[in-house]
Each structure stands twice: as C-alpha cells, then as structure tokens.
N, C-alpha and C. Protein backbone atom coordinates (compact mmCIF):
# COMPACT_ATOMS: atom_id res chain seq x y z
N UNK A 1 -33.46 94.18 28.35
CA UNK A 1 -33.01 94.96 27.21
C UNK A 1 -31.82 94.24 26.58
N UNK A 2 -32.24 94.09 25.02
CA UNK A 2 -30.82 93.66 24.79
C UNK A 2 -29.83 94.07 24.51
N UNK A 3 -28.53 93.67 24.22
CA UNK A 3 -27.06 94.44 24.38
C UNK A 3 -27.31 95.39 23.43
N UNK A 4 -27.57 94.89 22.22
CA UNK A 4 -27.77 95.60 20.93
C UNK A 4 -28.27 97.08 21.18
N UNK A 5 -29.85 96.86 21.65
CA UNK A 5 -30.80 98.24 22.02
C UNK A 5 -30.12 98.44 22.99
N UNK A 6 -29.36 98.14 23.79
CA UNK A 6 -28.71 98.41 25.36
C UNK A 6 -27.19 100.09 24.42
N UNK A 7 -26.94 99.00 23.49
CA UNK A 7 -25.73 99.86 22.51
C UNK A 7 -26.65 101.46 21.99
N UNK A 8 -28.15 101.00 21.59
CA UNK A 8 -28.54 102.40 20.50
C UNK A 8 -28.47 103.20 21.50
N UNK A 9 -29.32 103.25 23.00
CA UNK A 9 -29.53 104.20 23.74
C UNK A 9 -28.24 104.59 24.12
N UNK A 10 -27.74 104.02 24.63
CA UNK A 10 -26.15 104.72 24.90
C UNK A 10 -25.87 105.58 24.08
N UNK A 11 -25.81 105.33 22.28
CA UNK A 11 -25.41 106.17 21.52
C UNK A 11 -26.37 107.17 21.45
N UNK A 12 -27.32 107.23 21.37
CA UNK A 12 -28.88 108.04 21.47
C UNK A 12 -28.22 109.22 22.30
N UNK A 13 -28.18 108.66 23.86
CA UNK A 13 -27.91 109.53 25.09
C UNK A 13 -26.70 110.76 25.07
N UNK A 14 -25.79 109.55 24.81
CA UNK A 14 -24.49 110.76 24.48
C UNK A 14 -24.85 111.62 22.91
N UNK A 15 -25.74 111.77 21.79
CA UNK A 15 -25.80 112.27 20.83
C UNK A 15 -26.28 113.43 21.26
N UNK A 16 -27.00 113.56 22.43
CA UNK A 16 -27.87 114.20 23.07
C UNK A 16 -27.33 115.18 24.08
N UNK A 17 -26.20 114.64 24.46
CA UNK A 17 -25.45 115.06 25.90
C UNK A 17 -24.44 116.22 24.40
N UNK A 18 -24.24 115.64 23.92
CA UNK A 18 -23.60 116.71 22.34
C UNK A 18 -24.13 117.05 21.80
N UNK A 19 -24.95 117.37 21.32
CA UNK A 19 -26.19 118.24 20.97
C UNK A 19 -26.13 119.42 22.09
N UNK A 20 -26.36 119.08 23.24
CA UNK A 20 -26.79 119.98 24.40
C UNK A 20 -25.36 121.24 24.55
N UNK A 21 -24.55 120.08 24.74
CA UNK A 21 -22.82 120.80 24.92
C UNK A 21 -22.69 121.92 23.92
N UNK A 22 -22.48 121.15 22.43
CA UNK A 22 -22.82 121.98 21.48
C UNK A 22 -23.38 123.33 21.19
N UNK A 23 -24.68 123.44 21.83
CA UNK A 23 -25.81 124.47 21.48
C UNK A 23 -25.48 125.73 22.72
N UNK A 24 -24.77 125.21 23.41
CA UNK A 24 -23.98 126.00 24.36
C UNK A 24 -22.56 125.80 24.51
N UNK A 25 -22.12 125.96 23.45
CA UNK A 25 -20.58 126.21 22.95
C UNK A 25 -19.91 125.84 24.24
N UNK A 26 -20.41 124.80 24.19
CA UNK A 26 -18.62 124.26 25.49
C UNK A 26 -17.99 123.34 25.04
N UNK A 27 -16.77 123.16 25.29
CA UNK A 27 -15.52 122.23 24.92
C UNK A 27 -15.89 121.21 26.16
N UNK A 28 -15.25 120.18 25.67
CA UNK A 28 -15.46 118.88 26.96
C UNK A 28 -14.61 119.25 28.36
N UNK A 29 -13.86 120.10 27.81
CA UNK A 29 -12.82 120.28 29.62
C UNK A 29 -13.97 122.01 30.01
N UNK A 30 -14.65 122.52 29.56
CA UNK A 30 -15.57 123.67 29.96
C UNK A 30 -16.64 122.98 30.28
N UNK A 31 -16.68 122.13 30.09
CA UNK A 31 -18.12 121.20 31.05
C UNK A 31 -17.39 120.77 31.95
N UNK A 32 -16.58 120.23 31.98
CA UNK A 32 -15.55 119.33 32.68
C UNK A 32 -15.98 120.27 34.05
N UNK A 33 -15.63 121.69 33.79
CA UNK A 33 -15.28 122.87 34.42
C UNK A 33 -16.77 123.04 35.62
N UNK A 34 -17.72 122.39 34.05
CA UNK A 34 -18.84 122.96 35.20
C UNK A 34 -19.73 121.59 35.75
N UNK A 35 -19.12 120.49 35.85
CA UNK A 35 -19.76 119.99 36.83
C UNK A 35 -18.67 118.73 37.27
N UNK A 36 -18.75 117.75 37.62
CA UNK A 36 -17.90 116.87 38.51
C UNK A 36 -17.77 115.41 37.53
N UNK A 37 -17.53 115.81 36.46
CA UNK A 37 -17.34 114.56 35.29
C UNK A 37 -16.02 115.09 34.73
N UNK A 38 -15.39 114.04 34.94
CA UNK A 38 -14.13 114.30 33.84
C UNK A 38 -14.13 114.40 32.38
N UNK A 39 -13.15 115.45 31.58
CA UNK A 39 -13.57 115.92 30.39
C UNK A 39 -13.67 114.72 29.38
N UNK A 40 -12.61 113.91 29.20
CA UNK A 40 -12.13 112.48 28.84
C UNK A 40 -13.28 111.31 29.17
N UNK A 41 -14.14 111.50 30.34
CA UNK A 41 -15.50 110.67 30.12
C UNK A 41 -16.84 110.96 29.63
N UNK A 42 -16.84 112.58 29.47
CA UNK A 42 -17.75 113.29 28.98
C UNK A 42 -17.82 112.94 27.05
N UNK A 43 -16.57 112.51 26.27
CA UNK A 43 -16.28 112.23 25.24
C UNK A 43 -16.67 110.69 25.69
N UNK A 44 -16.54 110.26 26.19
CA UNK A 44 -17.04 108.62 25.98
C UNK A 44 -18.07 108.10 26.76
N UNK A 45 -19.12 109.39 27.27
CA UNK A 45 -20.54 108.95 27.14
C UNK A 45 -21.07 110.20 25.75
N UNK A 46 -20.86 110.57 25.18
CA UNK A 46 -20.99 111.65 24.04
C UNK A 46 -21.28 110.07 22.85
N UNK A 47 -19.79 109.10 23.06
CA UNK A 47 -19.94 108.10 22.01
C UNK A 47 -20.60 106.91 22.26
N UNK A 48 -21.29 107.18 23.27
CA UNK A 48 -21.93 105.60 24.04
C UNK A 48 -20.88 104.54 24.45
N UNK A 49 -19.54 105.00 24.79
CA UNK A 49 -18.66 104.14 25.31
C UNK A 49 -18.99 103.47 26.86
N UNK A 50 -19.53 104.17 27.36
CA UNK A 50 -19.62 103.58 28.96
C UNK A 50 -20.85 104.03 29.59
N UNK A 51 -21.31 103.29 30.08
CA UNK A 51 -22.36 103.43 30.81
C UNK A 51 -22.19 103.98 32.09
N UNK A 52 -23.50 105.50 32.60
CA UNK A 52 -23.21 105.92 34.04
C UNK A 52 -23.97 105.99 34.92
N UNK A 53 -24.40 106.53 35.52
CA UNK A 53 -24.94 106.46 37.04
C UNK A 53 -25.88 107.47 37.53
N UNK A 54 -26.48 107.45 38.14
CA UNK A 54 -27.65 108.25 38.44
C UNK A 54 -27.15 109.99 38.57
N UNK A 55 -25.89 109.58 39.56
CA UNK A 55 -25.31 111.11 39.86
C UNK A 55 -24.75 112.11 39.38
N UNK A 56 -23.91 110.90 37.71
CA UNK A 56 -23.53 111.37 36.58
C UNK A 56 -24.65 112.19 35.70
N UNK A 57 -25.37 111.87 35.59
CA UNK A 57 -26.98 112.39 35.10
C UNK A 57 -27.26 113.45 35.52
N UNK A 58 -26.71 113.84 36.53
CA UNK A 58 -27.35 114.85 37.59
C UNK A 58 -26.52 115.87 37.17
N UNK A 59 -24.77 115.37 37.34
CA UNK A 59 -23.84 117.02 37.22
C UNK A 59 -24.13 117.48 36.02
N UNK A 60 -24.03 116.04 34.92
CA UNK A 60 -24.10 116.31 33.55
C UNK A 60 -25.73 117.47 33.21
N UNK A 61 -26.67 117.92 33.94
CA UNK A 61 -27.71 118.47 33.57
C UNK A 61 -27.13 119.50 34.39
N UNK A 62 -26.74 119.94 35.54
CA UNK A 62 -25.86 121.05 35.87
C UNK A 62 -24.97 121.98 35.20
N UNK A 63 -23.71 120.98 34.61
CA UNK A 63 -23.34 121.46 34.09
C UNK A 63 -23.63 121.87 32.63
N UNK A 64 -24.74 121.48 31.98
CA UNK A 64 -25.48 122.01 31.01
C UNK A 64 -26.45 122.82 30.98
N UNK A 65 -27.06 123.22 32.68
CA UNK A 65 -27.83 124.10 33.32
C UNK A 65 -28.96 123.53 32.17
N UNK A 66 -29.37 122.34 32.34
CA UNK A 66 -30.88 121.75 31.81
C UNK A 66 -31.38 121.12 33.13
N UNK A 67 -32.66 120.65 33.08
CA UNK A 67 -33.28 120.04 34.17
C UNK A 67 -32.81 118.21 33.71
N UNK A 68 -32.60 117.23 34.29
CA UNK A 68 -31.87 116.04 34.00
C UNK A 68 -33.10 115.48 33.01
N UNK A 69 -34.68 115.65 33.18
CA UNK A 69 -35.11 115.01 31.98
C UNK A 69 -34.99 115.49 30.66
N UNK A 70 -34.65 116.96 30.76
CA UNK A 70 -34.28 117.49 29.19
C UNK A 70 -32.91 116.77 28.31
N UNK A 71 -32.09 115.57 29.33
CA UNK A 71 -31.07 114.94 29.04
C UNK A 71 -31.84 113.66 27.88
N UNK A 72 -32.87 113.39 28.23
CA UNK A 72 -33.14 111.80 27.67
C UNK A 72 -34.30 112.67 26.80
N UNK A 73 -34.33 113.70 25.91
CA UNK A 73 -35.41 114.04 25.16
C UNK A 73 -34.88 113.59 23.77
N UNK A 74 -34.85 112.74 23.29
CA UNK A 74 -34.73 112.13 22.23
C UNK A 74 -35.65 110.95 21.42
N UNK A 75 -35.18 110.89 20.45
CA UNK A 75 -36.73 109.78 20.24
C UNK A 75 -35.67 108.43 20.17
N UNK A 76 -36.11 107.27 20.57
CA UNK A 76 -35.63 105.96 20.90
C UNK A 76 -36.87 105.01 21.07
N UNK A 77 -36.65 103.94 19.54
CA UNK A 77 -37.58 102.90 19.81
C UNK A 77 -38.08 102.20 20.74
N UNK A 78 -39.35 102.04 20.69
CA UNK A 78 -39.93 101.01 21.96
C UNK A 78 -40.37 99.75 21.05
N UNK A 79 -40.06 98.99 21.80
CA UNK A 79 -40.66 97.26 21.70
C UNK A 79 -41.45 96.70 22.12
C-alpha cells in the first residue's frame, strides 16, 4: 500500500470513528470515558494522524457500543 492510499484510509477511518462519536453525542473525553483510549488520541485517529492497533479497534467499537466491523463501513478505493 502506498503512503499516499496508506494517508486516505487513515483519514477515511477516523471520518468514520466521527461520524460514529457524533451520532451518539459524545465529546472525545466521554469516549475517552468509555473505553481505554485517551481523549487527545481519539482526536488524532478522528484526523488520520496516527496509526493503531488491533486492541485500539476493539475499545474504540466498545466504547461506541458498535460491533468493530461497523468501524471500517465506509467506502474506500480498491486498486
């Protein structure tokens, strides 16, 4: 994958992870609240700043009380 498309999905993911937050009115420190991600990294996978980890995936669908594939339901080009 290249950096470039490596950059859209990131932004894709977190548009998605805000979208979700959003539609259930939580602030980044009320997610913060409900699962094991700090509020301050929850804003910089929101902007595709950093890339995370399997387990991150996991609280982050917890604390949005979604199942973790309802996280990546977005549309994102294939090559």
């Amino acid at each position: 994958m290249a950096v470039e498309e490596a950059e859209l999905f990131l932004k894709a993911f977190g548009e998605r992870i805000s979208k979700l937050r959003k539609s259930k009115n939580l602030s980044y420190r009320k997610l913060a609240q409900r699962c094991n991600v700090d509020y301050s990294d929850i804003s910089k996978i929101e902007k595709g700043l950093i890339k995370i980890q399997l387990p991150t995936i996991l609280e982050l669908a917890k604390g949005l009380d979604v199942h973790p594939r309802d996280l990546f339901d977005f549309d994102f080009p294939k090559n």
